[in-house]
Protein backbone atom coordinates (compact mmCIF):
# COMPACT_ATOMS: atom_id res chain seq x y z
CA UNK A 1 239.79 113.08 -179.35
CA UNK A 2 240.87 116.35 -181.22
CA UNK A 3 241.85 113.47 -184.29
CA UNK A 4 238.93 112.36 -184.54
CA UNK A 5 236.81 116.04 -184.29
CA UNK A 6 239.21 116.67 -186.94
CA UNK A 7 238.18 113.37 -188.92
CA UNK A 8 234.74 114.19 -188.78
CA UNK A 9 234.89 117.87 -189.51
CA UNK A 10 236.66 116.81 -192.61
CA UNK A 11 234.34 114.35 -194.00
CA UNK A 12 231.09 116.64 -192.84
CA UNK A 13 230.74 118.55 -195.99
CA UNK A 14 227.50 119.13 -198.51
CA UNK A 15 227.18 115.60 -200.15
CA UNK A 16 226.11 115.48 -203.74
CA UNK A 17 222.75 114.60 -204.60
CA UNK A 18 224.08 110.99 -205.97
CA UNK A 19 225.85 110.15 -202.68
CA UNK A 20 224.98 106.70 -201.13
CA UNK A 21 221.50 106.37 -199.24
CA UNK A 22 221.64 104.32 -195.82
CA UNK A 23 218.06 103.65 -194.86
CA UNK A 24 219.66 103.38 -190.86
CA UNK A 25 222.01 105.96 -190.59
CA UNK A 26 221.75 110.22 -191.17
CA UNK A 27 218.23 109.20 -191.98
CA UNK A 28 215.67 111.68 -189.25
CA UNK A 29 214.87 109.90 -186.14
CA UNK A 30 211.46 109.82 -186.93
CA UNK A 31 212.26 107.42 -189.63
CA UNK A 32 213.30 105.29 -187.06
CA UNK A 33 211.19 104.88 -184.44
CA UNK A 34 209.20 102.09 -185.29
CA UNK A 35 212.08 99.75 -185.00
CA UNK A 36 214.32 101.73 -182.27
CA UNK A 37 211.65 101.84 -180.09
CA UNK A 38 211.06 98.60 -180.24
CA UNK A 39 214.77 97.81 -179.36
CA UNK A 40 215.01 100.01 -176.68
CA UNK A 41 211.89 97.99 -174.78
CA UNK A 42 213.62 95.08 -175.79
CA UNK A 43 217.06 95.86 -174.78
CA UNK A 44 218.75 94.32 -171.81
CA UNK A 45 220.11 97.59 -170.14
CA UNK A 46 217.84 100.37 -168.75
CA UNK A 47 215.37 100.95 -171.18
CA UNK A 48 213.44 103.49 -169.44
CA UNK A 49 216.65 105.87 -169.76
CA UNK A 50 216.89 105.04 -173.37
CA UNK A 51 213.89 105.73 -174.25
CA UNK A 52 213.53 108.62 -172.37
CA UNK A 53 216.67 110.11 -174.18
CA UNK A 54 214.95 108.98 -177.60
CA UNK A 55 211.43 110.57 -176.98
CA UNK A 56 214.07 113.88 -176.77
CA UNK A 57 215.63 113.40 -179.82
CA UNK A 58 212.61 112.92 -181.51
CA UNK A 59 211.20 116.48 -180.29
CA UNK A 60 213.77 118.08 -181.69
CA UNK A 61 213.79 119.47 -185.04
CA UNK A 62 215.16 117.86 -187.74
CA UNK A 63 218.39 118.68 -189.19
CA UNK A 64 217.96 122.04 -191.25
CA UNK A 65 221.09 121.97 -193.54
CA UNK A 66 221.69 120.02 -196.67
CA UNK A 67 222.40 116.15 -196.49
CA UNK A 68 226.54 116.07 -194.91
CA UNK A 69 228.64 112.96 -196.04
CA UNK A 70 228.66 110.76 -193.01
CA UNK A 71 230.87 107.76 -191.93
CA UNK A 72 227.63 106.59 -190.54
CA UNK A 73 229.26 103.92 -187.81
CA UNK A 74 231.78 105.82 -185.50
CA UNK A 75 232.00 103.68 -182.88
CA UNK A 76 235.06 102.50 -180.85
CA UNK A 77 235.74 99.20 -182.86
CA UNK A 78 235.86 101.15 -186.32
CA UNK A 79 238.70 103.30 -185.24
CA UNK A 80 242.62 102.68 -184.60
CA UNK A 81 244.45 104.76 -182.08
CA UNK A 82 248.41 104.67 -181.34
CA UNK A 83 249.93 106.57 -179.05
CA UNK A 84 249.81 109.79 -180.97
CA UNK A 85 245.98 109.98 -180.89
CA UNK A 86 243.84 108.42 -183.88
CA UNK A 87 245.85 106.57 -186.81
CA UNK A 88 242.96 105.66 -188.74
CA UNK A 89 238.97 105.30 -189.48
CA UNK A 90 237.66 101.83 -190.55
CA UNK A 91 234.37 100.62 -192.02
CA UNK A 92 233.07 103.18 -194.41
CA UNK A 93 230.12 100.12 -195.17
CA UNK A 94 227.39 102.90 -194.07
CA UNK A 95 228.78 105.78 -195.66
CA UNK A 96 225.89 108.25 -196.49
CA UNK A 97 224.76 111.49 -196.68
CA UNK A 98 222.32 112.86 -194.24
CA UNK A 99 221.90 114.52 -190.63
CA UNK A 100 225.56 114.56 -188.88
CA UNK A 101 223.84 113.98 -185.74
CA UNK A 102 224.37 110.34 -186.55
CA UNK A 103 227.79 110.48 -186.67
CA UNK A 104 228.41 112.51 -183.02
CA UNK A 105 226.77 109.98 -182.07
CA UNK A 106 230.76 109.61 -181.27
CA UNK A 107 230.68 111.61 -178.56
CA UNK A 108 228.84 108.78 -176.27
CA UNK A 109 230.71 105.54 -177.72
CA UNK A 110 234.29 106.41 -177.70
CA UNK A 111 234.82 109.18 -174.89
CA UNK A 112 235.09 109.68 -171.23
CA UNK A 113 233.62 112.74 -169.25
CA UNK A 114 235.90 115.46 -170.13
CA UNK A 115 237.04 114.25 -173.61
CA UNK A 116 233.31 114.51 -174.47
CA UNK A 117 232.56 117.84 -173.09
CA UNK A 118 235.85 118.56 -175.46
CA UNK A 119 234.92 117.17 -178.68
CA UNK A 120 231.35 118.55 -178.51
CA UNK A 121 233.08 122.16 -177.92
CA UNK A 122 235.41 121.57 -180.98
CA UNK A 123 232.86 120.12 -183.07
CA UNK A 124 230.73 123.12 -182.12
CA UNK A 125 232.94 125.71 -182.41
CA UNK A 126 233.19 124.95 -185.83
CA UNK A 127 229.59 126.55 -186.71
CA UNK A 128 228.59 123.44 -188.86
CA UNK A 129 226.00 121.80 -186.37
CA UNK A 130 222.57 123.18 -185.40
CA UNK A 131 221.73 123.66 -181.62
CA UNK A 132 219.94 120.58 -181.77
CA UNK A 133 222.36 118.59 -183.37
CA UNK A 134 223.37 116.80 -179.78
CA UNK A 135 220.13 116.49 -178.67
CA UNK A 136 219.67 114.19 -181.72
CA UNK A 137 223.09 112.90 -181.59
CA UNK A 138 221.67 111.68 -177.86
CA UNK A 139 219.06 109.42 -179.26
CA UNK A 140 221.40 108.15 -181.87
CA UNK A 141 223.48 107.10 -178.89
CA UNK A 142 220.25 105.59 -177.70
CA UNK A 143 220.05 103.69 -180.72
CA UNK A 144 223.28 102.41 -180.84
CA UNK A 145 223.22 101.34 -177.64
CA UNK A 146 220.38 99.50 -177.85
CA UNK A 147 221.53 97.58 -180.78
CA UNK A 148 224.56 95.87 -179.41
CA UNK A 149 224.14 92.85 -178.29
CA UNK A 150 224.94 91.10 -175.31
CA UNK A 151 228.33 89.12 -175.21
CA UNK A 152 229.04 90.45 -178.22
CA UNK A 153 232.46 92.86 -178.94
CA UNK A 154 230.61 95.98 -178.46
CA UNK A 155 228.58 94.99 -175.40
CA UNK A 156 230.60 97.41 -173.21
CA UNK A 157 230.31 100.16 -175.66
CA UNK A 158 226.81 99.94 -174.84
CA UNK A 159 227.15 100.40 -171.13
CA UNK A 160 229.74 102.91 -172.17
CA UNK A 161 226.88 105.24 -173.38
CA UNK A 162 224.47 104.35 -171.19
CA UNK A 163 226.66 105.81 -168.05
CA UNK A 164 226.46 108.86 -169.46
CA UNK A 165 223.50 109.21 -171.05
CA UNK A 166 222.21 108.45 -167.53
CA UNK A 167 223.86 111.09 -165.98
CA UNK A 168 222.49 114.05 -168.76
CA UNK A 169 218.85 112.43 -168.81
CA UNK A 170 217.97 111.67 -165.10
């Protein structure tokens, strides 16, 4: 967990204005909401919760800093663990610059409870983030989760976020 704050930390610096543009990823939420919300109604978990968690993240204000370099898909099957924590970050396909909030999306996909509350408080601590940087990290989560399709590998990520989610957004 503290690997991977570190990871992300590292690679969540000012971007140049040349880095890569990802039309679905560090992009606001706004920009989204046409299709999200159409995925959320359409998604086979509880979409009331979802979208309840996205209206949220799209009253928040937009990310106020300059565009960050993002890995852009942090989810559970794009990183390797061994037993001494993370050994390495795959998939840098959606590598972008934009809102971070996209990429603690994190938070909800790879960690428990406690290792959550920990990463957000090292990721915070570190200044970088605006207060509402979780708020719209939540509806990325949203997204995510409402993109993974059923019977497919990252299925139970998406009922991995939803738990939680749940729990923060009753």
């Amino acid at each position: 967990m503290d690997d991977l704050a570190d990871a992300l930390l590292a690679l969540h610096r000012p971007a140049p204005a040349d880095a890569p543009q990802n039309p679905f990823r560090g992009v606001g939420i706004a920009d989204r909401d046409p299709v999200v919300r159409a995925r959320i109604r359409a998604w086979h978990g509880p979409a009331d919760l979802l979208e309840r968690v996205w209206d949220a993240a799209l009253a928040a204000p937009v990310w106020p800093g300059p565009p960050l370099w993002l890995h852009g898909d942090p989810h559970p099957n794009n990183l390797v663990a061994d037993d001494g924590g993370l050994a390495g970050v795959l998939d840098f396909g959606d590598l972008t610059a934009g809102d971070p909030a996209s990429d603690l999306v994190a938070a909800w996909c790879c960690f428990d409870a406690a290792d959550r509350e920990r990463f957000v408080g090292r990721m915070a601590a570190s200044g970088r983030y605006d207060e509402h940087a979780w708020t719209r990290a939540a509806g990325w989560a949203a997204s995510f989760a409402s993109a993974m399709v059923p019977g497919s590998a990252l299925e139970p990520v998406a009922a991995h976020i939803a738990r939680p989610l749940a729990a923060e957004y009753r």
